[in-house]
N, C-alpha and C. Protein backbone atom coordinates (compact mmCIF):
# COMPACT_ATOMS: atom_id res chain seq x y z
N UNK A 1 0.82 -1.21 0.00
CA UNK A 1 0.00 0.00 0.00
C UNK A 1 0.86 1.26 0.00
N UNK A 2 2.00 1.29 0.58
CA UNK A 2 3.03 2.75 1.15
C UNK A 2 3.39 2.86 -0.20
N UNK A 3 4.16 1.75 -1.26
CA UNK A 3 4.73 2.14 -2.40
C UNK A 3 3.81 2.68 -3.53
N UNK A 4 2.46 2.36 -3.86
CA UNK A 4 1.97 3.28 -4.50
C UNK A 4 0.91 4.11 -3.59
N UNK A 5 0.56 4.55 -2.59
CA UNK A 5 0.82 6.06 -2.15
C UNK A 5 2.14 6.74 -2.29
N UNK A 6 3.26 6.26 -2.11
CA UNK A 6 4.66 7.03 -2.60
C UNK A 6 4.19 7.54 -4.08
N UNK A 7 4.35 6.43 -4.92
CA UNK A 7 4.36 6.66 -6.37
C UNK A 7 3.02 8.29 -6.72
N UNK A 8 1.69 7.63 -6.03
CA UNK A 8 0.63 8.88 -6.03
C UNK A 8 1.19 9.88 -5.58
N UNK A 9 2.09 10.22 -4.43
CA UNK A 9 2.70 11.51 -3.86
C UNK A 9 3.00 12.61 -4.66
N UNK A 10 4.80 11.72 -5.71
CA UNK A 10 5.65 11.91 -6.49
C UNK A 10 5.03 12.71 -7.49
N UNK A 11 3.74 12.57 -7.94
CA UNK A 11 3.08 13.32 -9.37
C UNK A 11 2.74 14.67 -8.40
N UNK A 12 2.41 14.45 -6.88
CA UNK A 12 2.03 16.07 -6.62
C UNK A 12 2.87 16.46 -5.83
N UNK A 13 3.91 16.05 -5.30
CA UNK A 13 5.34 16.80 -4.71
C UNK A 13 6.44 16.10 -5.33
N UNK A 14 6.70 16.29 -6.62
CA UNK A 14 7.79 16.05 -7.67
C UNK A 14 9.06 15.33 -6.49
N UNK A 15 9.84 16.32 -5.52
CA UNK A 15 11.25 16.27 -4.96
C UNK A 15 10.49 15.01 -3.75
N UNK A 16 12.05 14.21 -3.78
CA UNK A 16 11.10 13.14 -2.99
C UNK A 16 11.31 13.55 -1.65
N UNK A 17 12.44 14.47 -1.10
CA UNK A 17 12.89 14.40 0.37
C UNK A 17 11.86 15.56 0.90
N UNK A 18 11.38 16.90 -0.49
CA UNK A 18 10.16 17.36 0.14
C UNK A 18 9.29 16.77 0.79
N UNK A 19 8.59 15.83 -0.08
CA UNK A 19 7.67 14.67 -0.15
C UNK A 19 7.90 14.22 1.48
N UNK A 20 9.07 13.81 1.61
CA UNK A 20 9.41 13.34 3.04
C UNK A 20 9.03 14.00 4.35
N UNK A 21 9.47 15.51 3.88
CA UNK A 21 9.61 16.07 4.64
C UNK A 21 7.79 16.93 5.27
N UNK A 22 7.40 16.41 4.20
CA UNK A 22 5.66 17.18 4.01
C UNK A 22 4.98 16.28 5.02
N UNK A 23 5.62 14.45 4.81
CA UNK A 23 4.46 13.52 5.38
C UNK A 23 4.93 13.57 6.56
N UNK A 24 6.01 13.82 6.70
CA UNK A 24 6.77 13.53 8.38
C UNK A 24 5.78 14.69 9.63
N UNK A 25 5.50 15.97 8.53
CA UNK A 25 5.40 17.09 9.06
C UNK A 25 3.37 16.47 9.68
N UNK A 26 3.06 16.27 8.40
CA UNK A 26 1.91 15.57 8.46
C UNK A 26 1.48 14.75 9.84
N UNK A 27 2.52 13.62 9.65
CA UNK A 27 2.00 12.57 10.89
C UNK A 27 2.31 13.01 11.96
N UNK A 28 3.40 14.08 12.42
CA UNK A 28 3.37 14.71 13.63
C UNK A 28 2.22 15.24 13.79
N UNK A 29 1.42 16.21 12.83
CA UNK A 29 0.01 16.75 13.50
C UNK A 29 -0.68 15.49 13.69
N UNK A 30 -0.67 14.87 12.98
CA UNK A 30 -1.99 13.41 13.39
C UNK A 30 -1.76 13.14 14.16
N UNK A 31 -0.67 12.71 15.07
CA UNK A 31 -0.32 12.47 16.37
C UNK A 31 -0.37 13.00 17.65
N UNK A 32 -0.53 14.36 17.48
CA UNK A 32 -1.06 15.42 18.76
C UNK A 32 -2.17 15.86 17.98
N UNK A 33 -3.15 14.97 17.25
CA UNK A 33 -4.72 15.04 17.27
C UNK A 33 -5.52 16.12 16.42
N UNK A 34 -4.85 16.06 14.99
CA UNK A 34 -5.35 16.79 13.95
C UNK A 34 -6.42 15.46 13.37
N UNK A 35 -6.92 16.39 12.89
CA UNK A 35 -8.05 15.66 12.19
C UNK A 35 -8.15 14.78 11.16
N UNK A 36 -7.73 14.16 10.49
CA UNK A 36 -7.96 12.81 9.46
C UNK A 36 -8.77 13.11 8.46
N UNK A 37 -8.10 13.19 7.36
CA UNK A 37 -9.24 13.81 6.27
C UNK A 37 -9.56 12.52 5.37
N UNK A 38 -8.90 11.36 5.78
CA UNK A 38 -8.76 9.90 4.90
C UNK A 38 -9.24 8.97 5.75
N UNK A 39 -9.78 8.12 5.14
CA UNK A 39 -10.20 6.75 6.34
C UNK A 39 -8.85 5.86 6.85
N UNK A 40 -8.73 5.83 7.84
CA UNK A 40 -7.50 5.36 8.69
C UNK A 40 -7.28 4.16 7.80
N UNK A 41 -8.33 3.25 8.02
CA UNK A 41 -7.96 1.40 7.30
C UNK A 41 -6.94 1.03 8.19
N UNK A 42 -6.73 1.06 9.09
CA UNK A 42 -5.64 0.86 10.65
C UNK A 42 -4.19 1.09 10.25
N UNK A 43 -4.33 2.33 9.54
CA UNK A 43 -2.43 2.59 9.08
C UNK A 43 -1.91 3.33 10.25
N UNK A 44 -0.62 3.42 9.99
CA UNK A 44 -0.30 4.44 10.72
C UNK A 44 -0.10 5.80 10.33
N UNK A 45 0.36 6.59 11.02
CA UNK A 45 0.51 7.83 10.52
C UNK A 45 1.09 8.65 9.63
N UNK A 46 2.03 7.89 9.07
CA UNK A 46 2.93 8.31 8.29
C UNK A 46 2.35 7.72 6.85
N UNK A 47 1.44 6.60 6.83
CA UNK A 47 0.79 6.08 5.99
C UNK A 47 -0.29 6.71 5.37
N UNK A 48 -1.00 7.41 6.76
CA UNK A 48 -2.09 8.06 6.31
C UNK A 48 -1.63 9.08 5.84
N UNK A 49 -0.63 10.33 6.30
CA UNK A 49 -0.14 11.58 5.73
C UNK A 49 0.41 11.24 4.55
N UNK A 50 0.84 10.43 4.03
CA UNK A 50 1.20 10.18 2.38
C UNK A 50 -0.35 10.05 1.59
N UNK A 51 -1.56 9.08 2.18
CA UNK A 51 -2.82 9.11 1.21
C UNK A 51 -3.53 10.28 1.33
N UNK A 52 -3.26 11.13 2.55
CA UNK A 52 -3.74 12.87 2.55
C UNK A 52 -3.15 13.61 1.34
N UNK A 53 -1.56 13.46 1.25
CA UNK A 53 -1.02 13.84 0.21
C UNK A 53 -1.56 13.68 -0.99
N UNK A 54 -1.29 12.44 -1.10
CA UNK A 54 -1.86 11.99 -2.73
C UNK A 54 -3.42 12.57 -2.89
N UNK A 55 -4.47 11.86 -2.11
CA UNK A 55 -5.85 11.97 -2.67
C UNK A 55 -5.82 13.71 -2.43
N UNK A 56 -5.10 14.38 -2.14
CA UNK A 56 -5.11 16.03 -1.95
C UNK A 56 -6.56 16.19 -1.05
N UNK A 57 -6.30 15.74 -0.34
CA UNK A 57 -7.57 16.13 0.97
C UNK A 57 -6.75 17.21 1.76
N UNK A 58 -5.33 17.55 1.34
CA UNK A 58 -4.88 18.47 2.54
C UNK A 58 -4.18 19.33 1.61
N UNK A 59 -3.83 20.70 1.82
CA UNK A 59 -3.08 21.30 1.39
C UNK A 59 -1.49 21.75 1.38
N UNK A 60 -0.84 21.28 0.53
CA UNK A 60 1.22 21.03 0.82
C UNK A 60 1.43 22.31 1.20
N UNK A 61 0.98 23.39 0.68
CA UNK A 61 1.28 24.95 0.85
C UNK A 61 1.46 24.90 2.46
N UNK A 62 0.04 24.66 3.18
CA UNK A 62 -0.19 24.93 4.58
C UNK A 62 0.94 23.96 5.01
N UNK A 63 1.07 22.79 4.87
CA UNK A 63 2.20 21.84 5.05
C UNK A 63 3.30 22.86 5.41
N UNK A 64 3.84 22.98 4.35
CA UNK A 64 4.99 23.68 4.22
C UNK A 64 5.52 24.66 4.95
N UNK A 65 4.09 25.60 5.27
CA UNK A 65 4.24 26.60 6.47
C UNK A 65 4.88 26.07 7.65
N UNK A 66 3.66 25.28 8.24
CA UNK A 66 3.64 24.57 9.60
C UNK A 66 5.25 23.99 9.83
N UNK A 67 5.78 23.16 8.60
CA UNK A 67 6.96 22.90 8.91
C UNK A 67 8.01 23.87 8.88
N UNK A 68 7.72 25.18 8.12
CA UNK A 68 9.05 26.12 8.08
C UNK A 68 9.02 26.41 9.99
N UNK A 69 7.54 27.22 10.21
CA UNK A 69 7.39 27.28 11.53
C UNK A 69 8.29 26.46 12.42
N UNK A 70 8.05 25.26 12.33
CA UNK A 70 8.92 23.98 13.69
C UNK A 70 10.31 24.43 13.70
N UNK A 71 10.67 24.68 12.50
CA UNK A 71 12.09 25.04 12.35
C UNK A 71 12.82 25.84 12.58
N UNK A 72 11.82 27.07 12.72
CA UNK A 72 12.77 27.97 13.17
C UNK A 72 12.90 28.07 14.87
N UNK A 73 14.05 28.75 15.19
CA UNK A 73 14.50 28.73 16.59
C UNK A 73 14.51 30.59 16.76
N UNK A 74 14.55 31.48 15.69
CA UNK A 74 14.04 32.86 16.36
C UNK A 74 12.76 33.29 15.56
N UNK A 75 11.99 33.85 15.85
CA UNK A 75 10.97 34.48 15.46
C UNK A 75 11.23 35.69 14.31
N UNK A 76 11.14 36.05 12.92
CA UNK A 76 11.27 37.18 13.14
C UNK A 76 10.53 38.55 13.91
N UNK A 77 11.10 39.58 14.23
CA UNK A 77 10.51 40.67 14.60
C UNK A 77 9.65 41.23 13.61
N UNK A 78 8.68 42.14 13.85
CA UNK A 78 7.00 42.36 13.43
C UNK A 78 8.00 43.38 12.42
N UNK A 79 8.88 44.78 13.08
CA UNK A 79 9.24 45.77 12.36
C UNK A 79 10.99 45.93 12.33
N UNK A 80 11.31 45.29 11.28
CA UNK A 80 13.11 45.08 11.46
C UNK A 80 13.91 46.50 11.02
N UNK A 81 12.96 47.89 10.86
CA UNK A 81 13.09 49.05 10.38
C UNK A 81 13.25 49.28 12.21
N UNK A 82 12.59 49.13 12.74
CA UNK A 82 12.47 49.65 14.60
C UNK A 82 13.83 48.79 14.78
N UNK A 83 13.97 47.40 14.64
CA UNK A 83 15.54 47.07 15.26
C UNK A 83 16.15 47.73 15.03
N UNK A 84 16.14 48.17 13.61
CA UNK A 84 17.85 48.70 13.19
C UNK A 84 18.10 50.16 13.82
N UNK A 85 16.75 50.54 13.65
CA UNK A 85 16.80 52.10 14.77
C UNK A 85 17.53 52.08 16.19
N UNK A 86 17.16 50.97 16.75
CA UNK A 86 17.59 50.70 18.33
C UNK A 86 18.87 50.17 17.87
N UNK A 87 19.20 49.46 16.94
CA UNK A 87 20.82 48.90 16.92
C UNK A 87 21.82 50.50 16.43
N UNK A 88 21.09 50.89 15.38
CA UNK A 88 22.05 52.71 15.57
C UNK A 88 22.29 53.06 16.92
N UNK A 89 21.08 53.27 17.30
CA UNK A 89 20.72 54.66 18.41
C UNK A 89 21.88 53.82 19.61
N UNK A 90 22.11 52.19 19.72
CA UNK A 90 22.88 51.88 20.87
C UNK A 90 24.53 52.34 20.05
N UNK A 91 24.81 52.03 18.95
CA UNK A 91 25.84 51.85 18.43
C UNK A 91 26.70 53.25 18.78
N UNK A 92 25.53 54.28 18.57
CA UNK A 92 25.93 55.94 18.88
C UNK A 92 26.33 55.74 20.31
N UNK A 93 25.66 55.40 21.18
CA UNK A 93 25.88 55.56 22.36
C UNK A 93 27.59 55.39 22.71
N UNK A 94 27.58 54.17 22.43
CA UNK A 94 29.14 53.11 22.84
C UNK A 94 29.99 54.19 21.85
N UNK A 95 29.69 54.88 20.81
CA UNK A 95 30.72 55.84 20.05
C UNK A 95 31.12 56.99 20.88
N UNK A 96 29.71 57.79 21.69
CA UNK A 96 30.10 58.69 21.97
C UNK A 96 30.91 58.57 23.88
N UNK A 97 30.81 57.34 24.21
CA UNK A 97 30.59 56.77 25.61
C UNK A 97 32.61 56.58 25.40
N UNK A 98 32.48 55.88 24.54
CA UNK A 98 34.06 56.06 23.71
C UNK A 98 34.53 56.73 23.35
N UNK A 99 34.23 58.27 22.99
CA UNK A 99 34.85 59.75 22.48
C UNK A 99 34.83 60.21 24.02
N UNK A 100 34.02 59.68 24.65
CA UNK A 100 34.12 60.25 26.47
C UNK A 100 34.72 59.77 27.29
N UNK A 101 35.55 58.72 27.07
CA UNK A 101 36.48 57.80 27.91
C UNK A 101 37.44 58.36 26.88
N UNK A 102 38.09 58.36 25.98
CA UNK A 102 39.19 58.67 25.78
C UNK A 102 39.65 60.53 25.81
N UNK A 103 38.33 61.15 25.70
CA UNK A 103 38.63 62.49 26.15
C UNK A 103 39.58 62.54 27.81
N UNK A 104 38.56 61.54 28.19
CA UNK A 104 38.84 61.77 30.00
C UNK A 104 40.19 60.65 30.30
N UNK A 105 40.52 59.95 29.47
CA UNK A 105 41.91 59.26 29.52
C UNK A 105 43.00 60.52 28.83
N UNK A 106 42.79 61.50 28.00
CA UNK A 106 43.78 62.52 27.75
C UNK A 106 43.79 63.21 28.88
N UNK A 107 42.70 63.64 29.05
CA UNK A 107 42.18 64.90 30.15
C UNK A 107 43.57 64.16 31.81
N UNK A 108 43.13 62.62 32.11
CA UNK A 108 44.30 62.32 33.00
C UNK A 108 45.52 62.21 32.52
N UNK A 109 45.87 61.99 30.94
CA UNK A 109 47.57 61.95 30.97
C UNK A 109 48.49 63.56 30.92
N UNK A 110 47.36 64.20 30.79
CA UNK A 110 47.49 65.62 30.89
C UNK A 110 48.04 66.11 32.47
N UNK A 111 46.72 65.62 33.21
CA UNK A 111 46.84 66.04 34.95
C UNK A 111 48.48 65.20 34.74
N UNK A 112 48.52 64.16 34.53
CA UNK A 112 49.82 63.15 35.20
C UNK A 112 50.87 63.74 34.81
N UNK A 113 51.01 64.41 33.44
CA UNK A 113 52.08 65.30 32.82
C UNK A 113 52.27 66.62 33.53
N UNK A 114 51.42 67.37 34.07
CA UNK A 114 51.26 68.36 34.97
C UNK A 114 52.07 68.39 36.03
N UNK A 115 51.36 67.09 36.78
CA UNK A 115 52.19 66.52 38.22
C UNK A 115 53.31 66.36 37.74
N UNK A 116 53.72 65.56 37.08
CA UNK A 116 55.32 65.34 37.00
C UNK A 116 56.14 66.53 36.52
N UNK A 117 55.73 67.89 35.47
CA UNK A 117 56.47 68.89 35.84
C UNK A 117 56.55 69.90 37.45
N UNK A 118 55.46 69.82 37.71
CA UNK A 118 55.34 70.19 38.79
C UNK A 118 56.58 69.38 39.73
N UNK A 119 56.64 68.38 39.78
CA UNK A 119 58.06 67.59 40.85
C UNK A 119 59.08 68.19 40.44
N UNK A 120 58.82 67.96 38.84
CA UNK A 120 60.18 68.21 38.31
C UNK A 120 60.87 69.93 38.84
N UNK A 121 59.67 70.54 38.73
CA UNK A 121 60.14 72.26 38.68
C UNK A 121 60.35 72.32 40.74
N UNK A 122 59.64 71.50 41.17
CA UNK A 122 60.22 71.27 42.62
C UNK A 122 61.26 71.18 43.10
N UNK A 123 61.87 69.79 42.73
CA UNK A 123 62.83 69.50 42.52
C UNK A 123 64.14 70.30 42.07
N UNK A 124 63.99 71.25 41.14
CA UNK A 124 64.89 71.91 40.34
C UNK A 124 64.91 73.53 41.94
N UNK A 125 63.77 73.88 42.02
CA UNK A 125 64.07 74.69 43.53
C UNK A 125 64.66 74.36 44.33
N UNK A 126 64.60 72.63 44.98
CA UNK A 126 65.39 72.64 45.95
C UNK A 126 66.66 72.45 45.36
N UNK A 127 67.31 71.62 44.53
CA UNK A 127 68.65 72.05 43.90
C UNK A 127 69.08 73.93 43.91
N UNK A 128 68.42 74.51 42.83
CA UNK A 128 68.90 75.82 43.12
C UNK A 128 69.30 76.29 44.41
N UNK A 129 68.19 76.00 45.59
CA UNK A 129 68.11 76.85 46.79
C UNK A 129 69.56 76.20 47.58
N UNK A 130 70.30 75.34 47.34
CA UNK A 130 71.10 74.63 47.96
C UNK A 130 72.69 75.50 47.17
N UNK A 131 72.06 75.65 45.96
CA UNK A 131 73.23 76.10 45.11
C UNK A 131 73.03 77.41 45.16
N UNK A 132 71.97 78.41 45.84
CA UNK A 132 71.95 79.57 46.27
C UNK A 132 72.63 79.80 47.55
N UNK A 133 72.44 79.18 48.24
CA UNK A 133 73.31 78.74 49.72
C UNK A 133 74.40 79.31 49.58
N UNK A 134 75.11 78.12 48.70
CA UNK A 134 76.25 77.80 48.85
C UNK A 134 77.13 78.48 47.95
N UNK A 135 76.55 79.89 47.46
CA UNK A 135 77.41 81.02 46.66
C UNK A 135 77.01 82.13 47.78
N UNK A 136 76.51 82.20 48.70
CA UNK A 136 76.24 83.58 49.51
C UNK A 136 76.86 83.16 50.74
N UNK A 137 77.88 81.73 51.17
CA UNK A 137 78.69 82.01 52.24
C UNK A 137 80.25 82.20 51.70
């Protein structure tokens, strides 16, 4: 019985692993309790979703959906014009969050360059003041 329901399939889903992939999709709904559009004759499920196929009591289109559905693992989003808005608007952020950390990383090698003339010009007083000393005795 399976080999010509196969053969009946083949004339209305040409590719056979479609075909495969249509009845597989099939007997999973029959199995969590879709409705039977063919008389059982005590097959199983995968039997009956091939004579749904063939006698076209069901539609491959809707098939096809249902299985792209299972497959996917993200959803797309409703408006991918609104993501890309929120992926700019963060992207600006981290740019300008980054023009503000490295302002304020100059802004400290500046202070640190400061301080260290500052020692330095310290430093250079107490030398002088020692070498002022020591020309006025």
């Amino acid at each position: 019985m399976a080999r010509v329901t196969v053969e009946d399939c083949v004339e209305r889903v040409p590719n056979r692993f479609e075909l495969v992939m249509l009845a597989a999709q099939r007997a999973r709904e029959l199995s969590v309790g879709s409705e039977i559009t063919v008389d059982r004759d005590n097959d199983k499920n995968p039997v009956v979703a091939l004579r749904e196929i063939a006698d076209r009591t069901i539609q491959t289109s809707d098939l096809e959906d249902e299985l792209i559905r299972s497959m996917q693992r993200h959803a797309d989003t409703d408006d991918p014009e609104e993501e890309a808005a929120e992926l700019l608007a963060m992207e600006e952020e981290l740019s300008a969050s980054a023009d503000a950390e490295a302002a304020g990383n100059t802004v400290a090698e500046g202070e640190a360059m400061f301080e260290d003339a500052e020692e330095a010009i310290n430093e250079e007083d107490i030398v002088d003041d020692g070498d002022a000393g020591g020309e006025k005795s």
